[in-house]
C-alpha atoms as a PDB file:
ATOM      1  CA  UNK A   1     118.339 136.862 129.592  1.00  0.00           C
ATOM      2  CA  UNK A   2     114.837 135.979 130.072  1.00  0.00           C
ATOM      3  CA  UNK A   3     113.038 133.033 128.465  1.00  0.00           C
ATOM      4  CA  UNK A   4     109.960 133.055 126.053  1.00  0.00           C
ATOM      5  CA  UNK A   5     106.592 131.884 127.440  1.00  0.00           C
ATOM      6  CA  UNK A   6     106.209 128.558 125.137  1.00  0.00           C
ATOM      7  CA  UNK A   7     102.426 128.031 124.567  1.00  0.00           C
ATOM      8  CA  UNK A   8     100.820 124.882 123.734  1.00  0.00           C
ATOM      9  CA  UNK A   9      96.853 125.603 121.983  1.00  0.00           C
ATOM     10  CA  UNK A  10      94.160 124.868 125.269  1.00  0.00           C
ATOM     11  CA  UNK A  11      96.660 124.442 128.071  1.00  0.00           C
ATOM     12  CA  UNK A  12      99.054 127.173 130.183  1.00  0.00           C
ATOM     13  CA  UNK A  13     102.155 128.889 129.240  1.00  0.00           C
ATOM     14  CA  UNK A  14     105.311 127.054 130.197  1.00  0.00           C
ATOM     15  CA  UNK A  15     109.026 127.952 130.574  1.00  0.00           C
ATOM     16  CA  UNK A  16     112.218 125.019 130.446  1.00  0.00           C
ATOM     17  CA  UNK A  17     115.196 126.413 132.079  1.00  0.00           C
ATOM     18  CA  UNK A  18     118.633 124.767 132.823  1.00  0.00           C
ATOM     19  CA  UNK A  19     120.472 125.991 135.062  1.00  0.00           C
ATOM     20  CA  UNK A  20     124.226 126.586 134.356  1.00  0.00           C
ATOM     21  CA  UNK A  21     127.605 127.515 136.727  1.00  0.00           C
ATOM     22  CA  UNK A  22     126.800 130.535 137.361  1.00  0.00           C
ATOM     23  CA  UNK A  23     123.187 129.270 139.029  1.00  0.00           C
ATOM     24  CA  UNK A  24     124.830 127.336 141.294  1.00  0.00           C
ATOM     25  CA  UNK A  25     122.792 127.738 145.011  1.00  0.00           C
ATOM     26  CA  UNK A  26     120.692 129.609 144.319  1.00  0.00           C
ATOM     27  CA  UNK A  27     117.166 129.855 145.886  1.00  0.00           C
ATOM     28  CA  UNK A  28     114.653 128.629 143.053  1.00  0.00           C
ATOM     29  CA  UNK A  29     112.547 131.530 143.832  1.00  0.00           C
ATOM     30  CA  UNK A  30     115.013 134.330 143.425  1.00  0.00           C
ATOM     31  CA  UNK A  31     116.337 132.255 140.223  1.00  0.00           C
ATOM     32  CA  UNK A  32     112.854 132.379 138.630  1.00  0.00           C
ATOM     33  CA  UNK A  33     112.117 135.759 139.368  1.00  0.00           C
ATOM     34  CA  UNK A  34     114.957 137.015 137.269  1.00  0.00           C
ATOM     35  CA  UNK A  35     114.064 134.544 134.419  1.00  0.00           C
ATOM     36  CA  UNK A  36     110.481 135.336 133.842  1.00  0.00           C
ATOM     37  CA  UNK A  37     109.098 138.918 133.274  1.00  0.00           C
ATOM     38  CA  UNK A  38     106.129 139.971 134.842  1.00  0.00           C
ATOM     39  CA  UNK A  39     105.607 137.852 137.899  1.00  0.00           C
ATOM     40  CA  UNK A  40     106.676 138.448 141.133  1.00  0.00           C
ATOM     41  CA  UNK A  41     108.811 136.736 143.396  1.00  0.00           C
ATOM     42  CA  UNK A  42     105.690 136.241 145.653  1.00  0.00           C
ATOM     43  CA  UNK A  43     103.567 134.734 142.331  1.00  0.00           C
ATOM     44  CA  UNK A  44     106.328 132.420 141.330  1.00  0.00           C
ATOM     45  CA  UNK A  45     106.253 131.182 144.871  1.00  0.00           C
ATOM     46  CA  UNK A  46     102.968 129.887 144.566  1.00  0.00           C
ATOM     47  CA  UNK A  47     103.932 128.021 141.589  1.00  0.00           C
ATOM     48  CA  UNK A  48     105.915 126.571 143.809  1.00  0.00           C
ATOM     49  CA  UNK A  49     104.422 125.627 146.682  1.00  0.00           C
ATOM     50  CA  UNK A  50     101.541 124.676 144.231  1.00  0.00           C
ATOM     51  CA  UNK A  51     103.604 121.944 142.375  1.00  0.00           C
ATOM     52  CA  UNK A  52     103.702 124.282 139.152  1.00  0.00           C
ATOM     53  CA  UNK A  53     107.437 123.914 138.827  1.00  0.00           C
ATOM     54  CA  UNK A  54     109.319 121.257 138.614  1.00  0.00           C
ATOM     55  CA  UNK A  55     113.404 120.499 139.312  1.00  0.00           C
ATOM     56  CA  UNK A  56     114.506 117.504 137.382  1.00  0.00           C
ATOM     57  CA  UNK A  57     111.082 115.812 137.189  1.00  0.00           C
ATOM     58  CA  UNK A  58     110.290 116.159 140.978  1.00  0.00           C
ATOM     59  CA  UNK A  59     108.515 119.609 142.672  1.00  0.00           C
ATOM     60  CA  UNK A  60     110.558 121.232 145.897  1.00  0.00           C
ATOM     61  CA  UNK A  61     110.480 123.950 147.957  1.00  0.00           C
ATOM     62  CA  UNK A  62     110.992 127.310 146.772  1.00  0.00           C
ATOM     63  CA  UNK A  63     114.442 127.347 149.077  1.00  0.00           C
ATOM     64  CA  UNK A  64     115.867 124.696 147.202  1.00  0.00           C
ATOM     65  CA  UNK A  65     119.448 125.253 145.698  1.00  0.00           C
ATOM     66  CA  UNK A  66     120.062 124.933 142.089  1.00  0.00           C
ATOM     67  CA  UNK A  67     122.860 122.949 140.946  1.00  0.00           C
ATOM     68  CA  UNK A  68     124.342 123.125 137.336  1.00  0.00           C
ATOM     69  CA  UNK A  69     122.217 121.355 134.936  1.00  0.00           C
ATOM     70  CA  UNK A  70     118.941 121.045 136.751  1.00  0.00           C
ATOM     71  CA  UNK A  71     116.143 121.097 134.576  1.00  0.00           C
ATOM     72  CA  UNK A  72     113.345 123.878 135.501  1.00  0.00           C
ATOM     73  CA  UNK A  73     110.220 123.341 134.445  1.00  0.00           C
ATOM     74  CA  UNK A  74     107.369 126.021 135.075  1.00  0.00           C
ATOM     75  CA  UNK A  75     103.534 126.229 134.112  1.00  0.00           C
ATOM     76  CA  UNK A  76     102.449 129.409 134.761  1.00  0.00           C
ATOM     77  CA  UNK A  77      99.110 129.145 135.705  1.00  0.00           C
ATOM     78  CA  UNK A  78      96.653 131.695 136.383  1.00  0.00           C
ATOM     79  CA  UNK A  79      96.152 132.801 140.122  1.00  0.00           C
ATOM     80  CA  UNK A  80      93.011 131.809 142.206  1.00  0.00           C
ATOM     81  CA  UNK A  81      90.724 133.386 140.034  1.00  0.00           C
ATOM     82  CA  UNK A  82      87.685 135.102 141.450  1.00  0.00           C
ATOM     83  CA  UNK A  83      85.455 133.919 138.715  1.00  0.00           C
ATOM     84  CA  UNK A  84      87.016 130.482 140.263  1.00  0.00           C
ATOM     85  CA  UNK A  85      82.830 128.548 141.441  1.00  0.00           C
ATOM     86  CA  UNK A  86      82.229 125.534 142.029  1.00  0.00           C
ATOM     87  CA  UNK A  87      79.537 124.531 138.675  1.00  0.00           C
ATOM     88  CA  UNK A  88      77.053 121.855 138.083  1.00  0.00           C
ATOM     89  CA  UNK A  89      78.415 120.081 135.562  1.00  0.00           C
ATOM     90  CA  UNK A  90      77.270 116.336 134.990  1.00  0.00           C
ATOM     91  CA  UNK A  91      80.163 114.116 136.233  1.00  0.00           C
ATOM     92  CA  UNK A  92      80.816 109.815 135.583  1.00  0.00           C
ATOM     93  CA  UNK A  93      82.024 108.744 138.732  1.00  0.00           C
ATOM     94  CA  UNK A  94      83.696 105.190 138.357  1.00  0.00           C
ATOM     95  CA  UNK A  95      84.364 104.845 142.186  1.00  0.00           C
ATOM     96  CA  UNK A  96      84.690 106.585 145.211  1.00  0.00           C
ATOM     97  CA  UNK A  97      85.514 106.429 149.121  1.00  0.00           C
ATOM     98  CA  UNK A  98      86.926 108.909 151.920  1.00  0.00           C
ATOM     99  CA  UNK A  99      90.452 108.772 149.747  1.00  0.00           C
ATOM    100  CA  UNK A 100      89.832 108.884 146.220  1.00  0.00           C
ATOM    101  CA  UNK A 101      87.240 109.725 143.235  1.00  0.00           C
ATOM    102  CA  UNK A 102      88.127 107.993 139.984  1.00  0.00           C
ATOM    103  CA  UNK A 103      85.945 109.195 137.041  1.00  0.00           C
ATOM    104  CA  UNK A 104      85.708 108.859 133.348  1.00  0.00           C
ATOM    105  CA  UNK A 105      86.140 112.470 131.660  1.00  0.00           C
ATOM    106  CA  UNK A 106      84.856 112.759 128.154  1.00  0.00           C
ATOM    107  CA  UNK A 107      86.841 114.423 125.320  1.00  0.00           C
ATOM    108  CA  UNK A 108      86.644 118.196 124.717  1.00  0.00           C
ATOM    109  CA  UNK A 109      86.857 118.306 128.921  1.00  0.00           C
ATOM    110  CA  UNK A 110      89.798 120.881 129.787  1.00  0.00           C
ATOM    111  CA  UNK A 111      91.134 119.291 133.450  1.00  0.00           C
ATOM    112  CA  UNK A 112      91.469 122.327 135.212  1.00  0.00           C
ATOM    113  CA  UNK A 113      91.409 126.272 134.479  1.00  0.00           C
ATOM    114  CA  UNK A 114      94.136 127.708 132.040  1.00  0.00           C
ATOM    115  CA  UNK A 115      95.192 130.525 130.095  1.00  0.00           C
ATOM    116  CA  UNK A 116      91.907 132.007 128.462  1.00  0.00           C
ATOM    117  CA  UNK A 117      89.808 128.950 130.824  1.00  0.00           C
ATOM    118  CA  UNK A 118      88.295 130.001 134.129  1.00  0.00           C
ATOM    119  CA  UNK A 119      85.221 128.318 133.938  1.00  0.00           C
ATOM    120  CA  UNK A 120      83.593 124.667 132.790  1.00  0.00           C
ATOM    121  CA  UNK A 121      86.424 122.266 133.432  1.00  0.00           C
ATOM    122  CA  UNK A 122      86.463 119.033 135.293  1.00  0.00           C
ATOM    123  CA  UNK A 123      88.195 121.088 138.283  1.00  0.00           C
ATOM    124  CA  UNK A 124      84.511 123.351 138.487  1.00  0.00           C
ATOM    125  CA  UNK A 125      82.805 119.733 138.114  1.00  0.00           C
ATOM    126  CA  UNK A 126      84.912 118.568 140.889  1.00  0.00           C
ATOM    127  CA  UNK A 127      84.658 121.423 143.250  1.00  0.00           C
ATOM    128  CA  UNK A 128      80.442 120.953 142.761  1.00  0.00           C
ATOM    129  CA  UNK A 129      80.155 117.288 143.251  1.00  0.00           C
ATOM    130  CA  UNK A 130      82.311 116.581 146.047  1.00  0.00           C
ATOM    131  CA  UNK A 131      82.523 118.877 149.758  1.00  0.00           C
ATOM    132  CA  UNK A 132      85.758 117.607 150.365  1.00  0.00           C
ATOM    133  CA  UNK A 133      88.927 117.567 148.165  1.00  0.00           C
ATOM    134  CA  UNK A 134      93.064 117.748 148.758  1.00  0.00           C
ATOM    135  CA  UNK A 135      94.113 121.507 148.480  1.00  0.00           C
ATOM    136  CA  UNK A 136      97.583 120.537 147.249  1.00  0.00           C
ATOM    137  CA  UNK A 137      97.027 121.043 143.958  1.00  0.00           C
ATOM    138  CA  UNK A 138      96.525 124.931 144.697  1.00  0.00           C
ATOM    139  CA  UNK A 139      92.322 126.595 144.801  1.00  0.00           C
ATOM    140  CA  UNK A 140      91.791 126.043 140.729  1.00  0.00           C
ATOM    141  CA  UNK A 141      93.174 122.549 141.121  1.00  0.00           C
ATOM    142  CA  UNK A 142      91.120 120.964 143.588  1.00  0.00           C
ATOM    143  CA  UNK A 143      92.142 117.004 144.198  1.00  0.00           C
ATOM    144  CA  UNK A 144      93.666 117.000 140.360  1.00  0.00           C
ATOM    145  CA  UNK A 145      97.063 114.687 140.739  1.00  0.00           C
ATOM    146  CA  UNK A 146      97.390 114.008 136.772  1.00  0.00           C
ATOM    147  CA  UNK A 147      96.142 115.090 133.517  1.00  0.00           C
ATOM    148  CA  UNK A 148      94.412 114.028 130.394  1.00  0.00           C
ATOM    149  CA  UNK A 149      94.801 116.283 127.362  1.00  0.00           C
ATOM    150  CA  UNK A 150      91.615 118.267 126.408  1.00  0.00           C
ATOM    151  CA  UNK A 151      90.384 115.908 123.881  1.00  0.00           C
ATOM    152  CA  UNK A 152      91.569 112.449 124.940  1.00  0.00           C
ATOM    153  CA  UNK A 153      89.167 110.568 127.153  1.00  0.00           C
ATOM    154  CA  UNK A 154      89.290 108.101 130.176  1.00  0.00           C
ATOM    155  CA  UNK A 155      90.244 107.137 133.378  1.00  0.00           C
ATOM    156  CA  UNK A 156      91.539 110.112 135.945  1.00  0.00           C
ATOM    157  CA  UNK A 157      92.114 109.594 139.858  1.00  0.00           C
ATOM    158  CA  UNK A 158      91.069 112.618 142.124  1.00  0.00           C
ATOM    159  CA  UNK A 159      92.234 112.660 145.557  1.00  0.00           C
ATOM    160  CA  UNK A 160      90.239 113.698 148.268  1.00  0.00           C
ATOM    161  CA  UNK A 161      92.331 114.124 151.289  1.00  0.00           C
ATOM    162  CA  UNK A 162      96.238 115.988 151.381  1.00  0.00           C
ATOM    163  CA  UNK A 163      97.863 112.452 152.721  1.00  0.00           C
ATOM    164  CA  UNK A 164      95.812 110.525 149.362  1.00  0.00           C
ATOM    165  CA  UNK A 165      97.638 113.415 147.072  1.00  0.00           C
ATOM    166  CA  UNK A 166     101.250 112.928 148.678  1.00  0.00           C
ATOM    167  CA  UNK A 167     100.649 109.131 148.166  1.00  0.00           C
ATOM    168  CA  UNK A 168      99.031 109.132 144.737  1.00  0.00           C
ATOM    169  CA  UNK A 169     101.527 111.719 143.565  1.00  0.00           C
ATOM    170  CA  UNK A 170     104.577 109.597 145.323  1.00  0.00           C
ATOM    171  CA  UNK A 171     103.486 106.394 143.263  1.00  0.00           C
ATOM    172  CA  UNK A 172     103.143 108.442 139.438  1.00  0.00           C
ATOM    173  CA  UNK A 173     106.737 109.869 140.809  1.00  0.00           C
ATOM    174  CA  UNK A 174     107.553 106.224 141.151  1.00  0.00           C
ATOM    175  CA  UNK A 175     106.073 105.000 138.127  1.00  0.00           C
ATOM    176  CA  UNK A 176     104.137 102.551 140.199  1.00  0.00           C
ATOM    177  CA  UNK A 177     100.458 103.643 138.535  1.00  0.00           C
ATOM    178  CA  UNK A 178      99.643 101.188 135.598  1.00  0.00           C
ATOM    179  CA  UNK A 179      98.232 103.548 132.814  1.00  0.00           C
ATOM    180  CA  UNK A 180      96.856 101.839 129.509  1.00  0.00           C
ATOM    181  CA  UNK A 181      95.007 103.635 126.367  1.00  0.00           C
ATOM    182  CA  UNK A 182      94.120 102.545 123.561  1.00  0.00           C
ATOM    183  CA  UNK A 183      94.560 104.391 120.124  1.00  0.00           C
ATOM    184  CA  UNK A 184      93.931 104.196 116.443  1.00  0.00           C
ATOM    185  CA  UNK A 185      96.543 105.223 114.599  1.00  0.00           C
ATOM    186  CA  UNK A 186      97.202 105.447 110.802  1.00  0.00           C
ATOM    187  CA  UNK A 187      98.751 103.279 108.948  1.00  0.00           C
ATOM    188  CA  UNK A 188      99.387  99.125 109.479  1.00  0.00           C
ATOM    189  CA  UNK A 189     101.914  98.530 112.514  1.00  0.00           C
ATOM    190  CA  UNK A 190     103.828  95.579 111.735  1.00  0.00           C
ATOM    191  CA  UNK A 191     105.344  94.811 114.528  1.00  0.00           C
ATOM    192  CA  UNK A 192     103.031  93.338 117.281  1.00  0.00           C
ATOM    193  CA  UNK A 193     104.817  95.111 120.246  1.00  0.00           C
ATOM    194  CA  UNK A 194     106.924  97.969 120.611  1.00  0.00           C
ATOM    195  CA  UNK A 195     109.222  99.866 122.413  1.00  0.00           C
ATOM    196  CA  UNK A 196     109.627 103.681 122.184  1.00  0.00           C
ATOM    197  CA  UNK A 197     111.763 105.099 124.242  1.00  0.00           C
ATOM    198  CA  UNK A 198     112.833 108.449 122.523  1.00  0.00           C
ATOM    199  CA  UNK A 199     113.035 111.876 124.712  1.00  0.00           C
ATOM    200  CA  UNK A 200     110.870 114.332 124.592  1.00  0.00           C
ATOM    201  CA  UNK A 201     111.214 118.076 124.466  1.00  0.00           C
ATOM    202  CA  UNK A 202     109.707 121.697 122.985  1.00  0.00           C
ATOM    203  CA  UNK A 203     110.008 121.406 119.365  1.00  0.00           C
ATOM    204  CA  UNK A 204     112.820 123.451 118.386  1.00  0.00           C
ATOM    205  CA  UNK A 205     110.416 124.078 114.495  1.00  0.00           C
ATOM    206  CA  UNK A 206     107.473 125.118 116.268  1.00  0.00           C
ATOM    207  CA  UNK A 207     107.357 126.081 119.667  1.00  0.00           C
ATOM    208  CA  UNK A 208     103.722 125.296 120.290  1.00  0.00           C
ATOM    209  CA  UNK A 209     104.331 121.049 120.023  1.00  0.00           C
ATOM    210  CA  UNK A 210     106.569 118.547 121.769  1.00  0.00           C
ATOM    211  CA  UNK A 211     108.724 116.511 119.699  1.00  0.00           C
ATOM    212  CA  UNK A 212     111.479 113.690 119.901  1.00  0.00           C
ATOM    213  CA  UNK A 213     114.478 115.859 120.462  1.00  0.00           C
ATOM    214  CA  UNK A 214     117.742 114.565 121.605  1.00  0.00           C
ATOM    215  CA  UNK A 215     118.655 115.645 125.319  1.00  0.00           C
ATOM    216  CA  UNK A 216     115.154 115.670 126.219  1.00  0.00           C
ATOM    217  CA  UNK A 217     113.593 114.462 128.990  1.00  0.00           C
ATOM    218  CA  UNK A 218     113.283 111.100 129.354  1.00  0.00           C
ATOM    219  CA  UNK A 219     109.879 109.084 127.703  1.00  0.00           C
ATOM    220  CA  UNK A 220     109.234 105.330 127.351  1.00  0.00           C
ATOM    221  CA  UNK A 221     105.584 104.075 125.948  1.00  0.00           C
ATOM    222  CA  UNK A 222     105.348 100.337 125.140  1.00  0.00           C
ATOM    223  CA  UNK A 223     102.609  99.585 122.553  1.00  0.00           C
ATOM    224  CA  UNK A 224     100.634  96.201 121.335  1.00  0.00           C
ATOM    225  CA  UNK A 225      98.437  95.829 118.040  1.00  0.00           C
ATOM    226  CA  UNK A 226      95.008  95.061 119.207  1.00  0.00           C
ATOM    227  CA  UNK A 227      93.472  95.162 115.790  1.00  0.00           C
ATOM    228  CA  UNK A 228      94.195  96.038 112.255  1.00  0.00           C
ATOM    229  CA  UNK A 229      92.293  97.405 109.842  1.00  0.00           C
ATOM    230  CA  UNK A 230      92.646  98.121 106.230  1.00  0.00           C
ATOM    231  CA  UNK A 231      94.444 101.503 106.357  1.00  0.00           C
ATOM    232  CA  UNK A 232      94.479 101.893 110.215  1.00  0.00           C
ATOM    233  CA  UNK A 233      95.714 100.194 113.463  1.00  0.00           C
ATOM    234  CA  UNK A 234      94.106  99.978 116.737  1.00  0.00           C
ATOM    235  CA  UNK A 235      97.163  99.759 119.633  1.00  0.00           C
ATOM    236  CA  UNK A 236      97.297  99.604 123.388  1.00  0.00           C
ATOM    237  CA  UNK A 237      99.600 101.537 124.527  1.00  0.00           C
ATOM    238  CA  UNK A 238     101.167 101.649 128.187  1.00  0.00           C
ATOM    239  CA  UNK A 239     102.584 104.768 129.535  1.00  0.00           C
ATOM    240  CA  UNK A 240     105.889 104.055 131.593  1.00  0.00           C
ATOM    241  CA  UNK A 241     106.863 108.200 131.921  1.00  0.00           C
ATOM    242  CA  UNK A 242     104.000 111.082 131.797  1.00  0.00           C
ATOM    243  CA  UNK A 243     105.797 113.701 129.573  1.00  0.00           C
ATOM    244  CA  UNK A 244     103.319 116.413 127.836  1.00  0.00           C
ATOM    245  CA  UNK A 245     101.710 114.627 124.519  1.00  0.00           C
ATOM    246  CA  UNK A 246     104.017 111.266 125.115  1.00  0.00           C
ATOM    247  CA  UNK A 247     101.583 108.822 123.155  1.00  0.00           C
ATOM    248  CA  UNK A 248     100.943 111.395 120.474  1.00  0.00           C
ATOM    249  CA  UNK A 249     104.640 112.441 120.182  1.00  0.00           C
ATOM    250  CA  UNK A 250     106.134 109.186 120.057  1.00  0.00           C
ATOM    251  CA  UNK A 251     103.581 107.860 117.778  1.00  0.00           C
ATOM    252  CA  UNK A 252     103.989 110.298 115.079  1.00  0.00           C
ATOM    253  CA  UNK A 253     107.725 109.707 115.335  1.00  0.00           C
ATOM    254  CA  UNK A 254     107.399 105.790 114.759  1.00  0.00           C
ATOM    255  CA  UNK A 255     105.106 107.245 111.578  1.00  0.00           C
ATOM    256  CA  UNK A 256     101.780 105.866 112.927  1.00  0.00           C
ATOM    257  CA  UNK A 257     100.260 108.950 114.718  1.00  0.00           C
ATOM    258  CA  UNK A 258      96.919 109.300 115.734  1.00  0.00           C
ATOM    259  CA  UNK A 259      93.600 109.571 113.560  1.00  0.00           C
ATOM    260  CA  UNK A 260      91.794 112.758 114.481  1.00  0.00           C
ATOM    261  CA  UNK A 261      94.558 114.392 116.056  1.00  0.00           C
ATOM    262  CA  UNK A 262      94.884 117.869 114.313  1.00  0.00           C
ATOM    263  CA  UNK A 263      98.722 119.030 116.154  1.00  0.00           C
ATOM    264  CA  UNK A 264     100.618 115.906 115.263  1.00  0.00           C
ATOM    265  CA  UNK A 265      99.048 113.737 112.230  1.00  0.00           C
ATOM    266  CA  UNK A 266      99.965 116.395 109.934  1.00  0.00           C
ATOM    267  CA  UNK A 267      97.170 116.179 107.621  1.00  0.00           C
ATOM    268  CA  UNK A 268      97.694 112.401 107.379  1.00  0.00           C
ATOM    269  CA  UNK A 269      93.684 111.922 106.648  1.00  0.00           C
ATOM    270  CA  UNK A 270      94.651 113.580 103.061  1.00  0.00           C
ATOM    271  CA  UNK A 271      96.476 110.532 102.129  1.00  0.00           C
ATOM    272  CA  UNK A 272      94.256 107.980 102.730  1.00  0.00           C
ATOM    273  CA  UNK A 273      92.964 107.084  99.338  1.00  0.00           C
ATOM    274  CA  UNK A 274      89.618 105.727  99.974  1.00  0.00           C
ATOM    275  CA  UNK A 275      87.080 108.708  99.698  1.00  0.00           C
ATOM    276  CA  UNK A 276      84.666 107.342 102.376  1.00  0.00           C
ATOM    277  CA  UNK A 277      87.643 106.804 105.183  1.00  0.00           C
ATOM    278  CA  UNK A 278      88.490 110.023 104.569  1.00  0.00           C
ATOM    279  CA  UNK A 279      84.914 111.799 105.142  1.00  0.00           C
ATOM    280  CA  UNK A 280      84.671 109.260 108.083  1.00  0.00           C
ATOM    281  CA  UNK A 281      88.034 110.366 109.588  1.00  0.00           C
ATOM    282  CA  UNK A 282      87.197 114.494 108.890  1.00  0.00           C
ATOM    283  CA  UNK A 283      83.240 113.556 111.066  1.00  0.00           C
ATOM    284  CA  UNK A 284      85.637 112.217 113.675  1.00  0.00           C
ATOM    285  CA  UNK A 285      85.545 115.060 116.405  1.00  0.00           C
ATOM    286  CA  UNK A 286      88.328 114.544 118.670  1.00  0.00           C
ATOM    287  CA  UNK A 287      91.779 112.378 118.770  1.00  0.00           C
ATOM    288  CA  UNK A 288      91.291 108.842 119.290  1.00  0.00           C
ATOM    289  CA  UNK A 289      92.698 108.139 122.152  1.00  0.00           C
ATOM    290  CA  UNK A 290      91.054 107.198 125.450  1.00  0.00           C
ATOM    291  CA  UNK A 291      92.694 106.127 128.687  1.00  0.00           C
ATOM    292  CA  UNK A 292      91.154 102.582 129.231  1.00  0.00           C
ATOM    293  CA  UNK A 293      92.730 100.879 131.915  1.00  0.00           C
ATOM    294  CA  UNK A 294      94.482 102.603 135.194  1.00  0.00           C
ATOM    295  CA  UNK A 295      95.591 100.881 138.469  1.00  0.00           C
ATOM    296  CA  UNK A 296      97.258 101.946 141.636  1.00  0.00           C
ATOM    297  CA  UNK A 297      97.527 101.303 145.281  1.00  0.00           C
ATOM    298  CA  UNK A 298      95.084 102.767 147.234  1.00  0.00           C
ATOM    299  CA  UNK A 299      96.376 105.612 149.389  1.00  0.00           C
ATOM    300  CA  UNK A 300      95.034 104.226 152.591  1.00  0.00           C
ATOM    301  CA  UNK A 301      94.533 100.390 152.716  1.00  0.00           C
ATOM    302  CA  UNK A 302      97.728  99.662 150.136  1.00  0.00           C
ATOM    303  CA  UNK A 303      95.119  97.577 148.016  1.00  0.00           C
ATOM    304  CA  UNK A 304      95.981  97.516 144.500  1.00  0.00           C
ATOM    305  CA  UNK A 305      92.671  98.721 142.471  1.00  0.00           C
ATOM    306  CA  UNK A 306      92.001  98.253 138.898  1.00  0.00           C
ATOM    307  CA  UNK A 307      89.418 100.239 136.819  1.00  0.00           C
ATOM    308  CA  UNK A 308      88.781  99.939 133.010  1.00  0.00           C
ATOM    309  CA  UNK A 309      86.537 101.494 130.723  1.00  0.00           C
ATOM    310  CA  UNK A 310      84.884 100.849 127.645  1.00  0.00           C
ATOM    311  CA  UNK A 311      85.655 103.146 124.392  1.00  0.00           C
ATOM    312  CA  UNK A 312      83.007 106.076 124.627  1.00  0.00           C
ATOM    313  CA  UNK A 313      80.342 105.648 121.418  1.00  0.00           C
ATOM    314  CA  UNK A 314      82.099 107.873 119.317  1.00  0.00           C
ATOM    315  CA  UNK A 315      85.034 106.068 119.247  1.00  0.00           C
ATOM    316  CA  UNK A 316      83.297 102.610 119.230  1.00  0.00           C
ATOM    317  CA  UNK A 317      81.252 103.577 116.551  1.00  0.00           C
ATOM    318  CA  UNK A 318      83.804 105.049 114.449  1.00  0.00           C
ATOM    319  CA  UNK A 319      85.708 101.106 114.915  1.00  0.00           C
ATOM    320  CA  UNK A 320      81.817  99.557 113.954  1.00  0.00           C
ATOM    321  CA  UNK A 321      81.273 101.503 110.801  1.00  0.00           C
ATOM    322  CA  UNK A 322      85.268 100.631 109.914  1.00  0.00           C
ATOM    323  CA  UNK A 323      84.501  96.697 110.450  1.00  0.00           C
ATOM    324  CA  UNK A 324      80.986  97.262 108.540  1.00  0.00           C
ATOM    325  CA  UNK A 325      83.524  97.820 105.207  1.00  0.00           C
ATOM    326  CA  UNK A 326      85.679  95.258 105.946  1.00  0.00           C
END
């Protein structure tokens, strides 16, 4: 039986596998290739070797041996592309040394090429700006270690060196990286803080979003009002897990999800009574939410470094013309 290519809009296909009794030790390689039509056993090992699949949370080699009930998880990424060039494309750089680049990527900013994407990402930007960057990530993934959705904004660490990505990578494995983003949701949160710890999976209703589904992987977010406004709530929110969507998903399950975000808000923006919140909300071009704060340990010297950033003027404006009403 072979699975169905879930897609998500703007990033690659992926495919969630378990695998059962009679998977047991097997390589992952020759498992994959008779789960997934069309790529080869020599493709998939890429994925591999490229960190594209994952075994329980973790990437390993393509000899490893399944046992019953590991969890599979595959992107299936494009191939080094030809079309694959370095591009000038204007960059923020927040910091940088003979380890690490930390910039500031702006919404509407796809990380790296996918499905239907070979060109204008920060990956191209990357590949331009800097002459030396960690190959682990695979040739269209130059020094990438994490992700930011397309149209949420903020703080991303590139590595520059192979022993900076094993360490940087090691500490998100360990959950050591502090990650904080603020986001206005709808709706008045009552309750100052907040834990959410609900699992995440494929949503069973429509393939093409994550949801809170039971026997999903494991997500915990811990939120704090900042501010509320009449019909809205701005909320820091700390990841503690780096599912796919994780603040979006778990805030549209606690019934606050995010203003401007089109896959899970459900056309929340119609129920807002006030005429001009509404036409504000619909000029709003993008999700609000922007990574603000992120701190690690630097991959060489051990130092703990902090970096925050300040909302980016669409999002800062949209809060100044909701405090001009107020």
């Amino acid at each position: 039986m072979t699975s169905q290519h879930e897609k998500i809009p703007g990033e690659n296909p992926m495919v969630n596998l378990i695998a059962t009794g009679l998977d047991e030790g097997v390589r992952l390689d020759a498992y994959l290739a008779t789960k997934i039509d069309g790529w080869s056993r020599a493709r998939l090992q890429r994925l591999i070797d490229d960190q594209d699949v994952l075994v329980n949370g973790r990437s390993v080699k393509s000899s490893y041996k399944l046992r019953v009930g590991d969890e599979i998880e595959v992107e299936l990424t494009p191939g080094p592309a030809a079309s694959f060039a370095p591009e000038n494309i204007p960059l923020d750089v927040v910091y940088e040394d003979e380890q690490v680049v930390v910039v500031n990527k702006p919404a509407g900013f796809v990380v790296h090429p996918a499905a239907g994407i070979d060109s204008g990402t920060l990956a191209n930007a990357l590949a331009y700006r800097f002459q030396q960057l960690s190959a682990t990530g695979g040739a269209i993934r130059p020094g990438i270690v994490h992700r930011l959705d397309k149209d949420t904004s903020g703080l991303m660490v590139v590595a520059k060196t192979e022993q900076g990505h094993e360490n940087l990578s090691d500490q998100f494995r360990a959950r050591t990286v502090f990650k904080r983003y603020a986001a206005l949701v709808y709706g008045v949160v009552k309750q100052q803080q907040g834990r959410i710890e609900q699992p995440i999976a494929r949503d069973p209703r429509n393939r093409t979003r994550m949801a809170v589904v039971p026997g999903g992987r494991e997500a915990l977010s811990l939120y704090t009002v900042r501010r509320q406004y009449d019909v809205f709530t701005l909320v820091d929110v700390e990841l503690k897990t780096g599912r796919t969507h994780q603040i979006r998903v778990h805030l549209a399950w606690l019934k606050h999800p995010v203003v401007g975000d089109a896959l899970y808000s459900g056309g929340r923006e119609n129920s807002v009574q006030d005429p001009q919140r509404r036409a504000q909300i619909r000029k709003l071009s993008r999700q609000f939410l922007h990574a603000e704060e992120l701190a690690f340990s630097h991959p060489a010297s051990g130092e703990r470094m902090q970096f925050v950033t300040p909302l980016p003027s669409e999002l800062s404006g949209f809060l100044e013309r909701l405090e001009a009403k107020e």
